[in-house]
N, C-alpha and C. Protein backbone atom coordinates (compact mmCIF):
# COMPACT_ATOMS: atom_id res chain seq x y z
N UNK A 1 0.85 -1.17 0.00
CA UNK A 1 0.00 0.00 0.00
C UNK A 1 0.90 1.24 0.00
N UNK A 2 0.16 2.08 -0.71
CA UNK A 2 1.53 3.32 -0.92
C UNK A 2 1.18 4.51 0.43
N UNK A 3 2.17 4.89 0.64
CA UNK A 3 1.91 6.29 1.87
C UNK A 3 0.47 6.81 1.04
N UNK A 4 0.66 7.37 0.08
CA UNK A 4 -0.64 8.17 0.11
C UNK A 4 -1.71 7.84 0.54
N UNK A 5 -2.19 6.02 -0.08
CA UNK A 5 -3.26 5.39 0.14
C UNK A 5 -3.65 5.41 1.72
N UNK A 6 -2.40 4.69 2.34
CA UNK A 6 -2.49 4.68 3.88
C UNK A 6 -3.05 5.96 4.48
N UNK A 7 -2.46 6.87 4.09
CA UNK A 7 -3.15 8.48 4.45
C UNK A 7 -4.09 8.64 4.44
N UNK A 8 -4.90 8.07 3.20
CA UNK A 8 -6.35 8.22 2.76
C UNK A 8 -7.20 7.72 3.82
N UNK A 9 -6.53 6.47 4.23
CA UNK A 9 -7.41 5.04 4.79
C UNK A 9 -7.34 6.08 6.04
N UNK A 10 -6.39 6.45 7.05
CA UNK A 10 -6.31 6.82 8.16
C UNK A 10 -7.49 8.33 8.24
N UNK A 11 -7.22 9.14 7.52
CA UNK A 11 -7.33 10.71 7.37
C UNK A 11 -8.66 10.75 6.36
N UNK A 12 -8.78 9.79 5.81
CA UNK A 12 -9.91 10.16 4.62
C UNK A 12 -10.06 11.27 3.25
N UNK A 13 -10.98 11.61 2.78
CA UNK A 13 -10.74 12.49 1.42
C UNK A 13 -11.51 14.10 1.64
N UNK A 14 -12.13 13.41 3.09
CA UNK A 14 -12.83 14.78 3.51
C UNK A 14 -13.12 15.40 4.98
N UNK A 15 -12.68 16.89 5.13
CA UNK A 15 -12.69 17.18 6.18
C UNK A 15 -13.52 18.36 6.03
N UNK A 16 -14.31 18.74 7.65
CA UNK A 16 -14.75 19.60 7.84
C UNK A 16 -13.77 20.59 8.79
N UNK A 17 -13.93 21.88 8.52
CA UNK A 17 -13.11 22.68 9.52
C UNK A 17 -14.24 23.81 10.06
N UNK A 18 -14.01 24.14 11.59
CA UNK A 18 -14.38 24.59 12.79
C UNK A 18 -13.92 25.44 12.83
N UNK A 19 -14.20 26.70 12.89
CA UNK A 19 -13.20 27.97 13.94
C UNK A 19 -14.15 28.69 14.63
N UNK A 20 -13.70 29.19 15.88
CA UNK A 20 -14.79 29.70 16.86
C UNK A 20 -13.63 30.06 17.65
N UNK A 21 -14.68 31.32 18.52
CA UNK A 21 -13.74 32.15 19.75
C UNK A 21 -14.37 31.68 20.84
N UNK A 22 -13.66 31.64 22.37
CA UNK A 22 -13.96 31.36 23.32
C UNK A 22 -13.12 32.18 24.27
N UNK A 23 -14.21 32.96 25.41
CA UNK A 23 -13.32 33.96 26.16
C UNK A 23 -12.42 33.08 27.30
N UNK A 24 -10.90 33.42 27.59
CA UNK A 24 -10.32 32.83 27.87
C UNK A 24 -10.62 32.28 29.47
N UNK A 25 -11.63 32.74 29.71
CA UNK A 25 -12.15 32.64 31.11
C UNK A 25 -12.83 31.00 30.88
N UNK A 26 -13.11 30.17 29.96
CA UNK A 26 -14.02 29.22 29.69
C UNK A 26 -12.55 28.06 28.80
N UNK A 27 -11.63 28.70 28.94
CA UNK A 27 -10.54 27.80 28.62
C UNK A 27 -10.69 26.44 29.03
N UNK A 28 -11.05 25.60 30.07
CA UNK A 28 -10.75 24.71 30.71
C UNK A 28 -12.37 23.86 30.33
N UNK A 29 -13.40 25.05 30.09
CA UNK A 29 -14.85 24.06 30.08
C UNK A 29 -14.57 23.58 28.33
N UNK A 30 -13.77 24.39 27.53
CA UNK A 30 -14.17 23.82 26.41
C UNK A 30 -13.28 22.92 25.73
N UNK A 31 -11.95 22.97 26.59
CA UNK A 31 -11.22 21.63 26.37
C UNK A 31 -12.06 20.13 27.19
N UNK A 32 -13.17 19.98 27.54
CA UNK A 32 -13.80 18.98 28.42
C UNK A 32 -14.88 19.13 27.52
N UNK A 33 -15.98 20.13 27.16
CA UNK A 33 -16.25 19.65 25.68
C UNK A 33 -15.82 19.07 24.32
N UNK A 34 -14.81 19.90 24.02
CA UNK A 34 -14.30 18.69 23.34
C UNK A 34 -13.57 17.53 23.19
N UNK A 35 -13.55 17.10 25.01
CA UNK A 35 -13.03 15.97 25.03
C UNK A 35 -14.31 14.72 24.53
N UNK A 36 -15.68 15.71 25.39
CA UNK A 36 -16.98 14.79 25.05
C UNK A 36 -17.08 15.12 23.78
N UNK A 37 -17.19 15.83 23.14
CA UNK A 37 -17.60 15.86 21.36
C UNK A 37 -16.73 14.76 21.12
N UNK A 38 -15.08 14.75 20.79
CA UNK A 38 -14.28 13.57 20.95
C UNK A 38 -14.86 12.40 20.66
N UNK A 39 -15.22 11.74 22.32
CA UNK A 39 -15.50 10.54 22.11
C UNK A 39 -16.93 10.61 21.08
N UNK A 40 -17.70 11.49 21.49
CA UNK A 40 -19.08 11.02 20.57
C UNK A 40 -18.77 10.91 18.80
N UNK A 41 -17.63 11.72 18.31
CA UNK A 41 -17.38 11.69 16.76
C UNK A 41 -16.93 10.32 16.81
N UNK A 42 -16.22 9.76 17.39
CA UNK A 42 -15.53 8.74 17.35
C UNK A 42 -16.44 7.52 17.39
N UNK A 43 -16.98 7.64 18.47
CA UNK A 43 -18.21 6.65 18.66
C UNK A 43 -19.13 6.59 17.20
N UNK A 44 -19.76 7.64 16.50
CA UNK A 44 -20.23 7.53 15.34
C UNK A 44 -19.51 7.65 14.29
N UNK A 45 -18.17 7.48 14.07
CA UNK A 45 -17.43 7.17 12.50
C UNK A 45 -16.55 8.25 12.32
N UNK A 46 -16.36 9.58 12.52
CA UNK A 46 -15.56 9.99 12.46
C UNK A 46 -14.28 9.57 12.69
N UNK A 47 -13.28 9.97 11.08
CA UNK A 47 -11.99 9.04 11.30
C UNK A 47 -10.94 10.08 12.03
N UNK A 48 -10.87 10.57 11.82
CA UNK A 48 -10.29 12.31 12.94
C UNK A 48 -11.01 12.91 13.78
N UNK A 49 -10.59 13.38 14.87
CA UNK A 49 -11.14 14.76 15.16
C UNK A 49 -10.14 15.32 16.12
N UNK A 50 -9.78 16.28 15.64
CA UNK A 50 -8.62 16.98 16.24
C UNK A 50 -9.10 18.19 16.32
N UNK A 51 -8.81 18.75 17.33
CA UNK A 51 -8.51 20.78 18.11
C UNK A 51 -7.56 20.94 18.64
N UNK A 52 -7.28 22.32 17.70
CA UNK A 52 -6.52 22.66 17.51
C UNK A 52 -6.30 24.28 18.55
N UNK A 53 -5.72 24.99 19.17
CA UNK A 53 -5.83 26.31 20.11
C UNK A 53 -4.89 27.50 18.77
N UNK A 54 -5.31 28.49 18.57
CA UNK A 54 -4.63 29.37 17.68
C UNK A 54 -3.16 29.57 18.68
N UNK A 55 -2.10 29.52 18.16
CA UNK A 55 -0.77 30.07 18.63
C UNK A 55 -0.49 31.31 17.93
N UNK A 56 -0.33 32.51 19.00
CA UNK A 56 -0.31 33.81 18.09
C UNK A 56 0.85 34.18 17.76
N UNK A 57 1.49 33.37 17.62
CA UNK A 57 2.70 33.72 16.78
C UNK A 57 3.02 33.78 15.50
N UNK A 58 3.88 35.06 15.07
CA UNK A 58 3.32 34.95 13.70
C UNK A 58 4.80 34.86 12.62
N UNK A 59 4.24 33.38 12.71
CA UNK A 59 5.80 32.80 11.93
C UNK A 59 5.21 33.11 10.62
N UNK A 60 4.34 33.47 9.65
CA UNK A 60 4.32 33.41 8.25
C UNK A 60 4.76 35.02 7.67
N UNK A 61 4.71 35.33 8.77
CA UNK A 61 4.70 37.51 8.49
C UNK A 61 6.13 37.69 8.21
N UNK A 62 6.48 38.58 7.50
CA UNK A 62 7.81 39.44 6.90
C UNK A 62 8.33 39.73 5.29
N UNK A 63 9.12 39.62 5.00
CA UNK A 63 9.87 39.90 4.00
C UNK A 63 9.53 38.69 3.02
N UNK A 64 8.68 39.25 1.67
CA UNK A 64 8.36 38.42 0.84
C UNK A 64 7.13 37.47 0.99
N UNK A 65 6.30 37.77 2.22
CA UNK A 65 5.29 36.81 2.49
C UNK A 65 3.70 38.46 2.69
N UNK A 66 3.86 39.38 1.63
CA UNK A 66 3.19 40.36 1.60
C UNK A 66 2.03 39.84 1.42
N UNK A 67 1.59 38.90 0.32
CA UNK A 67 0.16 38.01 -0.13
C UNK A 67 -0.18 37.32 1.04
N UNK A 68 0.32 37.02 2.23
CA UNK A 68 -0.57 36.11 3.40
C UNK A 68 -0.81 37.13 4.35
N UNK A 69 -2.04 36.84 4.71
CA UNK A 69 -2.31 37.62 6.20
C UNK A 69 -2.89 36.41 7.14
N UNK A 70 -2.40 37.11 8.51
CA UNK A 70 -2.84 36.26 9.55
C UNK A 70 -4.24 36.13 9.81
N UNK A 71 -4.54 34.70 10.21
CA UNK A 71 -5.97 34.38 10.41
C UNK A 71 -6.56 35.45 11.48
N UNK A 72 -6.12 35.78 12.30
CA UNK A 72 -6.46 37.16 13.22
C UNK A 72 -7.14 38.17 12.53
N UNK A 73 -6.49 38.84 11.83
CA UNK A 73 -7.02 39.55 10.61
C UNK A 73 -8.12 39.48 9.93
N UNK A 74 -8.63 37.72 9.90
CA UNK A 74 -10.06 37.92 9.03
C UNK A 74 -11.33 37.60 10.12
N UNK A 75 -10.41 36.58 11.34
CA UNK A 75 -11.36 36.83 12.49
C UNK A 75 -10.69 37.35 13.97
N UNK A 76 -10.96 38.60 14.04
CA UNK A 76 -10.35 39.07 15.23
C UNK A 76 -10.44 38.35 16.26
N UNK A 77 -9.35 38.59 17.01
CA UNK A 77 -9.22 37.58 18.79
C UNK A 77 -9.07 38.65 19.89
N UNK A 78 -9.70 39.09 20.51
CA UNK A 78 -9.60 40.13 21.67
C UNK A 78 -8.86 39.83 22.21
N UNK A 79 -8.12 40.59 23.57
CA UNK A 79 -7.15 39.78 24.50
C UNK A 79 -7.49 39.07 25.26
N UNK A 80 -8.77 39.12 25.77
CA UNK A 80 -9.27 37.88 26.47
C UNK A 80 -9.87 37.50 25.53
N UNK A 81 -9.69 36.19 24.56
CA UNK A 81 -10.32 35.39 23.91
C UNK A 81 -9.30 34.65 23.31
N UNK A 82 -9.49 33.67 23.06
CA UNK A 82 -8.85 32.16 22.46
C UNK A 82 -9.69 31.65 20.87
N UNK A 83 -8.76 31.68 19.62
CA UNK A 83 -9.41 31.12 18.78
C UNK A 83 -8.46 29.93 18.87
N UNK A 84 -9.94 28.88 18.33
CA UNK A 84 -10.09 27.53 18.09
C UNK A 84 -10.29 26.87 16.56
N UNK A 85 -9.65 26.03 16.47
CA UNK A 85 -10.22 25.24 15.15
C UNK A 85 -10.46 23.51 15.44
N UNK A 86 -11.20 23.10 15.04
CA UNK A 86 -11.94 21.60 14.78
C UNK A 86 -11.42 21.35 13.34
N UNK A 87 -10.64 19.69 13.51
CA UNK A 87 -10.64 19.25 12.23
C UNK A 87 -11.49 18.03 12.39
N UNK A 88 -12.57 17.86 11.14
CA UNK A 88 -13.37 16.37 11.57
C UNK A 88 -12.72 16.08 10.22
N UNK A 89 -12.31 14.31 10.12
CA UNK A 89 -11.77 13.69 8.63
C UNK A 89 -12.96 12.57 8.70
N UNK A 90 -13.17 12.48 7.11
CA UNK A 90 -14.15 11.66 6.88
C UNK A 90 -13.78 11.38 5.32
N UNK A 91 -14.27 9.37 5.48
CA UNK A 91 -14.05 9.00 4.11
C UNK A 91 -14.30 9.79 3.08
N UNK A 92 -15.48 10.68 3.22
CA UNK A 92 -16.20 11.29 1.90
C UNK A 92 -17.18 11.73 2.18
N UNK A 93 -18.11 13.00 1.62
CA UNK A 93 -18.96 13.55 2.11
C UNK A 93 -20.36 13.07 2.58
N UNK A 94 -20.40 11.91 1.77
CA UNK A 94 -21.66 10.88 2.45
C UNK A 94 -21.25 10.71 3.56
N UNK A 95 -20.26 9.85 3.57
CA UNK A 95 -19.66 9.68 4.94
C UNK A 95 -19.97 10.66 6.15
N UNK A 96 -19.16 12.15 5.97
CA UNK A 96 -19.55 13.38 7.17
C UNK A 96 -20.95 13.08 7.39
N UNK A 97 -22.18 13.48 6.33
CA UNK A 97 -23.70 13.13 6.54
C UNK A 97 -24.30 12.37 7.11
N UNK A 98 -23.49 10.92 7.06
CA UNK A 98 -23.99 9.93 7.32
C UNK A 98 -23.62 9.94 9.30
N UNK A 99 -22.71 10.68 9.60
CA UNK A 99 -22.22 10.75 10.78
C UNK A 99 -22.79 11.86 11.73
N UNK A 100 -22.92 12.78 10.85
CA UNK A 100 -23.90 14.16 11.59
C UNK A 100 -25.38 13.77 12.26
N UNK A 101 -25.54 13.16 10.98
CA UNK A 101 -27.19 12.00 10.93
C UNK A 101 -27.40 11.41 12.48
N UNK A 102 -26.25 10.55 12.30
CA UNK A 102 -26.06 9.79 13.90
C UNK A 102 -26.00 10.66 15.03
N UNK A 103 -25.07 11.52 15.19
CA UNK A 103 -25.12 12.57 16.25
C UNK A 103 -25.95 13.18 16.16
N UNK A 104 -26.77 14.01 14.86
CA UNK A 104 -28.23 14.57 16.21
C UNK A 104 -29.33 13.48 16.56
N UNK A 105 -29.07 12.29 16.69
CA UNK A 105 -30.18 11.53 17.07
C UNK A 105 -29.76 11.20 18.37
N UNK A 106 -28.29 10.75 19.04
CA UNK A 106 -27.54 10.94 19.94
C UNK A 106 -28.26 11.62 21.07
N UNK A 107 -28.51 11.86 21.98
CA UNK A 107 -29.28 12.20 22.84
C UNK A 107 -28.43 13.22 24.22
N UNK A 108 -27.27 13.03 23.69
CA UNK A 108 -25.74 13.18 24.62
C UNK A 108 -25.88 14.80 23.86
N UNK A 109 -25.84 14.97 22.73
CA UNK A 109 -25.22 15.70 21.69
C UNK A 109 -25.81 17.15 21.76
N UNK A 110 -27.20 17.08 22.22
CA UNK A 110 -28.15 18.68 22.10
C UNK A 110 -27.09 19.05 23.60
N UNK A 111 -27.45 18.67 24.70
CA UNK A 111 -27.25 19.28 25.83
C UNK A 111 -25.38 19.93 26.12
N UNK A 112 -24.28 18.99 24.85
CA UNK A 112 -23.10 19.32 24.37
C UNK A 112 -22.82 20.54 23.62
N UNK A 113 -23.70 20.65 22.72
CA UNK A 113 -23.95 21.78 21.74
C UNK A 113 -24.56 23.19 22.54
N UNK A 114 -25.48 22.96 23.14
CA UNK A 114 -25.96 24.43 24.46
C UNK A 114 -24.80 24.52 25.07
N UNK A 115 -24.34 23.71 25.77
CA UNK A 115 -22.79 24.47 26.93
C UNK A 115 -21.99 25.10 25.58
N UNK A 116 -21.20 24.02 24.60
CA UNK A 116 -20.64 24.88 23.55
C UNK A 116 -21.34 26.70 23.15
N UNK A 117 -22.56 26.38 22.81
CA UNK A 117 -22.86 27.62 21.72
C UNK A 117 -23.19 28.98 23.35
N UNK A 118 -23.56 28.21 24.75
CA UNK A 118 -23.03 29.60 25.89
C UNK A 118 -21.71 30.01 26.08
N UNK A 119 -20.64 29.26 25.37
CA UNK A 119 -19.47 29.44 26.24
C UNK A 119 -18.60 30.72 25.12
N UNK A 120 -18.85 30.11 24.05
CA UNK A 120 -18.19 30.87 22.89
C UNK A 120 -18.60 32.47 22.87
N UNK A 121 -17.74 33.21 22.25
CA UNK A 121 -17.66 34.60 22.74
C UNK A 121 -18.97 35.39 21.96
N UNK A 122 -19.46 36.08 22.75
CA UNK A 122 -20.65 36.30 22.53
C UNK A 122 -21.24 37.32 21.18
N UNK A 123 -21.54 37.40 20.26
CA UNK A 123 -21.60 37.90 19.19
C UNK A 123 -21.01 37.62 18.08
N UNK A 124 -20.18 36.62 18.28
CA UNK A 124 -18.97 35.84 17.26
C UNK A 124 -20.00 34.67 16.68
N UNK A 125 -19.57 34.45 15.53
CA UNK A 125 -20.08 33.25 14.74
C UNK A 125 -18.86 32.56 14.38
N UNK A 126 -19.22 30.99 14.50
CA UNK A 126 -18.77 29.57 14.42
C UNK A 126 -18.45 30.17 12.49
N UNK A 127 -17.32 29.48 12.39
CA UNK A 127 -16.76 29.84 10.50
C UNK A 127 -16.52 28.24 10.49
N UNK A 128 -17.30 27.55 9.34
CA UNK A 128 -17.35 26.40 9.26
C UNK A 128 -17.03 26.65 7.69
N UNK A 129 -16.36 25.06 7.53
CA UNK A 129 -15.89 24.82 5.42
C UNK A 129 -15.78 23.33 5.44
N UNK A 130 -16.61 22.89 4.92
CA UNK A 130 -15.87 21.52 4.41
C UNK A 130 -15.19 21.39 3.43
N UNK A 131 -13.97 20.73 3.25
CA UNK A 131 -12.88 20.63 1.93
C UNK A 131 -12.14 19.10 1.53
N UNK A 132 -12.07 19.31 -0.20
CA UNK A 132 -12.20 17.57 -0.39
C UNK A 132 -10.62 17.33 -0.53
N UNK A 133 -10.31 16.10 -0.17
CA UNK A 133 -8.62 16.13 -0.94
C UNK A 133 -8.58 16.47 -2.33
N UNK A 134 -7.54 17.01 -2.63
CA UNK A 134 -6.64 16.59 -4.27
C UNK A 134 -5.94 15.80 -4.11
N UNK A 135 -6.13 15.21 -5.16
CA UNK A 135 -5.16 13.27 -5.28
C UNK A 135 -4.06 14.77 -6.31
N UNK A 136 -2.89 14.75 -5.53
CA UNK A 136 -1.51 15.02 -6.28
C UNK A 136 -0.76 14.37 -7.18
């Protein structure tokens, strides 16, 4: 089996991505949400799910890197606030559907989603994308 394939099998051809703010005061409740989101993706098929904490350091900025701007930039982070990103991997977009499907029937999942959508910074909206691989 070639690396790529293996990649595929592990990581899949499709991911959804997450970004959301959370005031840094709620640091600790929403690493324990997504320890429970976690197990529940996992429990219903999700082949990833990783979170990720923004590091504000800004290794891409300087000389010759004029065309990138920092993700800060398109969603501001106050000083008290923490941006976040969610990676979910899934075989393929049936696949994600077929898994979302399962979690809102989940019964665990509404009362997960209320603590999430109180904790996050208030007037901010969740920036969601799903994106497919390119076979290189």
């Amino acid at each position: 089996m070639s690396d790529l394939t293996q990649t595929q099998q592990e990581t899949g051809n499709y991911v959804g991505l997450v970004f959301y703010k959370v005031p840094k005061k709620f640091h600790n409740e929403i690493i324990q949400i997504n320890k429970e989101s976690f197990d529940m993706f996992k429990e219903h098929g999700a082949l990833k799910y990783e979170v990720f904490q923004l590091n504000n350091s800004r290794t891409w900025e300087g000389e010759g890197m004029e065309a990138f701007t920092n993700i800060t930039n398109l969603i501001p982070v106050g000083q008290g606030e923490e941006l976040w990103v969610e990676v979910h991997s899934y075989r393929d977009a049936e696949h994600a559907k077929e898994m979302m499907a399962n979690c809102e029937k989940d019964e665990r999942m509404q009362p997960l989603f209320k603590q999430f959508m109180d904790i996050i910074v208030p007037g901010s909206k969740v920036v969601m994308g799903d994106f497919s691989r390119l076979n290189l």
